[in-house]
Protein backbone atom coordinates (compact mmCIF):
# COMPACT_ATOMS: atom_id res chain seq x y z
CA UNK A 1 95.91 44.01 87.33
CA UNK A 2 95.60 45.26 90.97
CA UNK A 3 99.19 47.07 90.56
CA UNK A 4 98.10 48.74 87.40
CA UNK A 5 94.67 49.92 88.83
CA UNK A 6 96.93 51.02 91.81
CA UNK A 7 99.49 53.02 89.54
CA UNK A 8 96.90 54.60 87.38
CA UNK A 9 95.04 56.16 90.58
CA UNK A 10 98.48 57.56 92.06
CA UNK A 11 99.13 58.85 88.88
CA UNK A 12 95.53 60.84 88.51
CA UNK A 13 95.57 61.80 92.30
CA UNK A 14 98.77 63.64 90.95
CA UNK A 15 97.00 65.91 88.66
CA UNK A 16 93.75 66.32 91.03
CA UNK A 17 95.08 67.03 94.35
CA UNK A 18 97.56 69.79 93.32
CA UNK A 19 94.83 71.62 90.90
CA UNK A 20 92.22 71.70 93.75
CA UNK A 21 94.64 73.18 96.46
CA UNK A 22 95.17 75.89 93.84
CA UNK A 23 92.12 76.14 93.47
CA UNK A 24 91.73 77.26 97.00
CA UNK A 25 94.52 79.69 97.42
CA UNK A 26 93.75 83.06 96.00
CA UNK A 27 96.13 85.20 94.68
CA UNK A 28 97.22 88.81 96.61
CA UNK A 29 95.64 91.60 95.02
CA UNK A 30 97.66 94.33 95.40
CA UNK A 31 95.16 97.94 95.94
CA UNK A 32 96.77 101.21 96.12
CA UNK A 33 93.14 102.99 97.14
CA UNK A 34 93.52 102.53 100.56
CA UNK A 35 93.38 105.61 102.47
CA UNK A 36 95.53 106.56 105.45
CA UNK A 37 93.45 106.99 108.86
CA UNK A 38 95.26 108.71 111.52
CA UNK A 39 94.87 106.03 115.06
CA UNK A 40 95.47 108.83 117.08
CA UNK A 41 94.24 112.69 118.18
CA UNK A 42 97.88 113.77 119.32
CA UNK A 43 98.53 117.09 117.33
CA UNK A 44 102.39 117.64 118.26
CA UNK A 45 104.78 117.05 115.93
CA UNK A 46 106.38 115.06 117.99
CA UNK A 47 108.31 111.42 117.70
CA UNK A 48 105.32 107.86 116.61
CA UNK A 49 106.78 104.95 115.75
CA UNK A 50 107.41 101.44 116.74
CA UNK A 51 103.97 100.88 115.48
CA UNK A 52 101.93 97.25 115.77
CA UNK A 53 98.37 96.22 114.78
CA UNK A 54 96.58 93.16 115.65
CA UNK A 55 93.39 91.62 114.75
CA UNK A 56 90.77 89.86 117.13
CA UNK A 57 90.40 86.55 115.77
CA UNK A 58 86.80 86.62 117.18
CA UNK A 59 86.14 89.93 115.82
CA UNK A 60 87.57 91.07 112.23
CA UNK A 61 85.97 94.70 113.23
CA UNK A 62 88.33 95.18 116.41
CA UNK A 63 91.66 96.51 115.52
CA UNK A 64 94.25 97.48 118.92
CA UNK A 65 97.17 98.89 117.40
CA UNK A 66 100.55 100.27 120.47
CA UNK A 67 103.41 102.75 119.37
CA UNK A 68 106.04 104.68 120.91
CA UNK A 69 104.48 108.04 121.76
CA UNK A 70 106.22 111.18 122.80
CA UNK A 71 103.76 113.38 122.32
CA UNK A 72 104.93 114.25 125.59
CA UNK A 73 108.15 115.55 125.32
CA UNK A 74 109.42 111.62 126.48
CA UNK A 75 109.27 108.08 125.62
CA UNK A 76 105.39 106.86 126.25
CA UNK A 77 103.49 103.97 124.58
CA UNK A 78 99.90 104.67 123.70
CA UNK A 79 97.11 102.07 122.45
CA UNK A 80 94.39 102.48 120.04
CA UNK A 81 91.32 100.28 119.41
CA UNK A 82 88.90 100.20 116.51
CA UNK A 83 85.25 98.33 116.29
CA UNK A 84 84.79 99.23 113.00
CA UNK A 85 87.69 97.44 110.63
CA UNK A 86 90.05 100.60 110.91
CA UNK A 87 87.76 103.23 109.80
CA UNK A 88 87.57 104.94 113.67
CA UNK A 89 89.74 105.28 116.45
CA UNK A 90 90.25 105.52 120.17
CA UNK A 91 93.43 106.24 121.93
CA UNK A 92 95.01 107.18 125.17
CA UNK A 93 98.33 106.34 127.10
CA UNK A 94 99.35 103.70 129.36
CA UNK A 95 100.17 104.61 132.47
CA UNK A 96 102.76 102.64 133.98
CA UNK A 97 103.15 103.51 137.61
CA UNK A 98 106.80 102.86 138.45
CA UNK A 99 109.34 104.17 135.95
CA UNK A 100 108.87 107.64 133.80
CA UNK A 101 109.65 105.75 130.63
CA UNK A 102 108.01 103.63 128.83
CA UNK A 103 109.06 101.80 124.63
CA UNK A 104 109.61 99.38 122.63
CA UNK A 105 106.14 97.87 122.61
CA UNK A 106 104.66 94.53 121.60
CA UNK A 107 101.42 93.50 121.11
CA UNK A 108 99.91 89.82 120.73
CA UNK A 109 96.21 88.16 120.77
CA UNK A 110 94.82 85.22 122.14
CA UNK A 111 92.35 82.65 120.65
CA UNK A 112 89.40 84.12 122.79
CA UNK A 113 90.65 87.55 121.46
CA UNK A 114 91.75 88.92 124.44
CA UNK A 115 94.82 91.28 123.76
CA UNK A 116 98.64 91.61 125.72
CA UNK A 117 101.05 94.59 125.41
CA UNK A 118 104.26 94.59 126.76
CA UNK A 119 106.36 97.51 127.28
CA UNK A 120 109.97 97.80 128.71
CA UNK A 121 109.79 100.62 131.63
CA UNK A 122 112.80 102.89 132.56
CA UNK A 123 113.98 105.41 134.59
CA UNK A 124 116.80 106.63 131.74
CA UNK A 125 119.63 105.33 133.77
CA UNK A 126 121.36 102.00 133.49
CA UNK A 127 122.31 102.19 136.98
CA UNK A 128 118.55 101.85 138.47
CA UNK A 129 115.56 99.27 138.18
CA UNK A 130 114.10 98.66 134.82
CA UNK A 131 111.19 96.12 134.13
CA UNK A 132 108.84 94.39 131.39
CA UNK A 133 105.14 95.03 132.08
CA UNK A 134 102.37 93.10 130.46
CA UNK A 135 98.98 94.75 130.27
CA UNK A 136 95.72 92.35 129.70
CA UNK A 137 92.37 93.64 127.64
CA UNK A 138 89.43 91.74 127.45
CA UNK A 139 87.34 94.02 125.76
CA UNK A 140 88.79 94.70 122.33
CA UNK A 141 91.40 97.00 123.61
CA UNK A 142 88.94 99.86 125.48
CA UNK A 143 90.75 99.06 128.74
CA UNK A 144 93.55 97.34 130.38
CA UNK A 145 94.11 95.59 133.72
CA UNK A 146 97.26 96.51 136.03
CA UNK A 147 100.41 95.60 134.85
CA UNK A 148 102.44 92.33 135.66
């Protein structure tokens, strides 16, 4: 009797659990109505890309976004930072104080929402120093320490 009770419970746990995780996973919606918002106030027509975007896990509002920026006629990475979901911006430059080039960002959060970028610095030859600098924010992207 006990292995019967037994079987019949497995056997409705088999229909419950998986209908209640459905349950809890909702579907993508796809929307086409969102509307582009330009991050930053450069107005060359010069070279953006290698774009990231990362949320604060303690904030939803605070966007930092870092991309490859030659807006100045050579390889740059600028940050931008948003309070508001997205909606606004703030940008600017990093300034890296060794080497005249700066790409290939990246851009990661911690659990207390502070926020890293790395960028590879160069002086455009491959016979000189090159380095990896990490930058540390700890206010939602509005400023960063010195680089390590």
């Amino acid at each position: 009797m006990k292995k019967k009770i037994y079987c019949l419970i497995v056997f409705s746990l088999c229909f419950i659990i998986p209908s209640s995780l459905n349950a809890q996973i909702k579907p993508f919606e796809f929307r086409s109505n969102y509307e582009n918002i330009k991050i930053n106030d450069d107005t060359t027509t010069e070279l953006q890309n290698e774009e990231q975007i990362v949320m604060n896990p303690k904030d939803t509002t605070n966007l930092v976004a870092v991309w490859r920026d030659f807006r100045l006629g050579y390889r740059q990475v600028a940050y931008g930072y948003s309070f508001d979901g997205g909606l606004t911006w703030n940008q600017d430059l990093f300034v890296e104080p060794q080497y005249i080039w700066d790409s290939d960002p990246g851009l990661t959060v911690d659990t207390a929402g502070n926020f890293y970028a790395v960028i590879l610095s160069y002086t455009g030859s491959t016979y000189e120093p090159n380095g990896l600098f990490v930058f540390k924010s700890t206010n939602g992207g509005m400023s960063w320490g010195d680089p390590a």
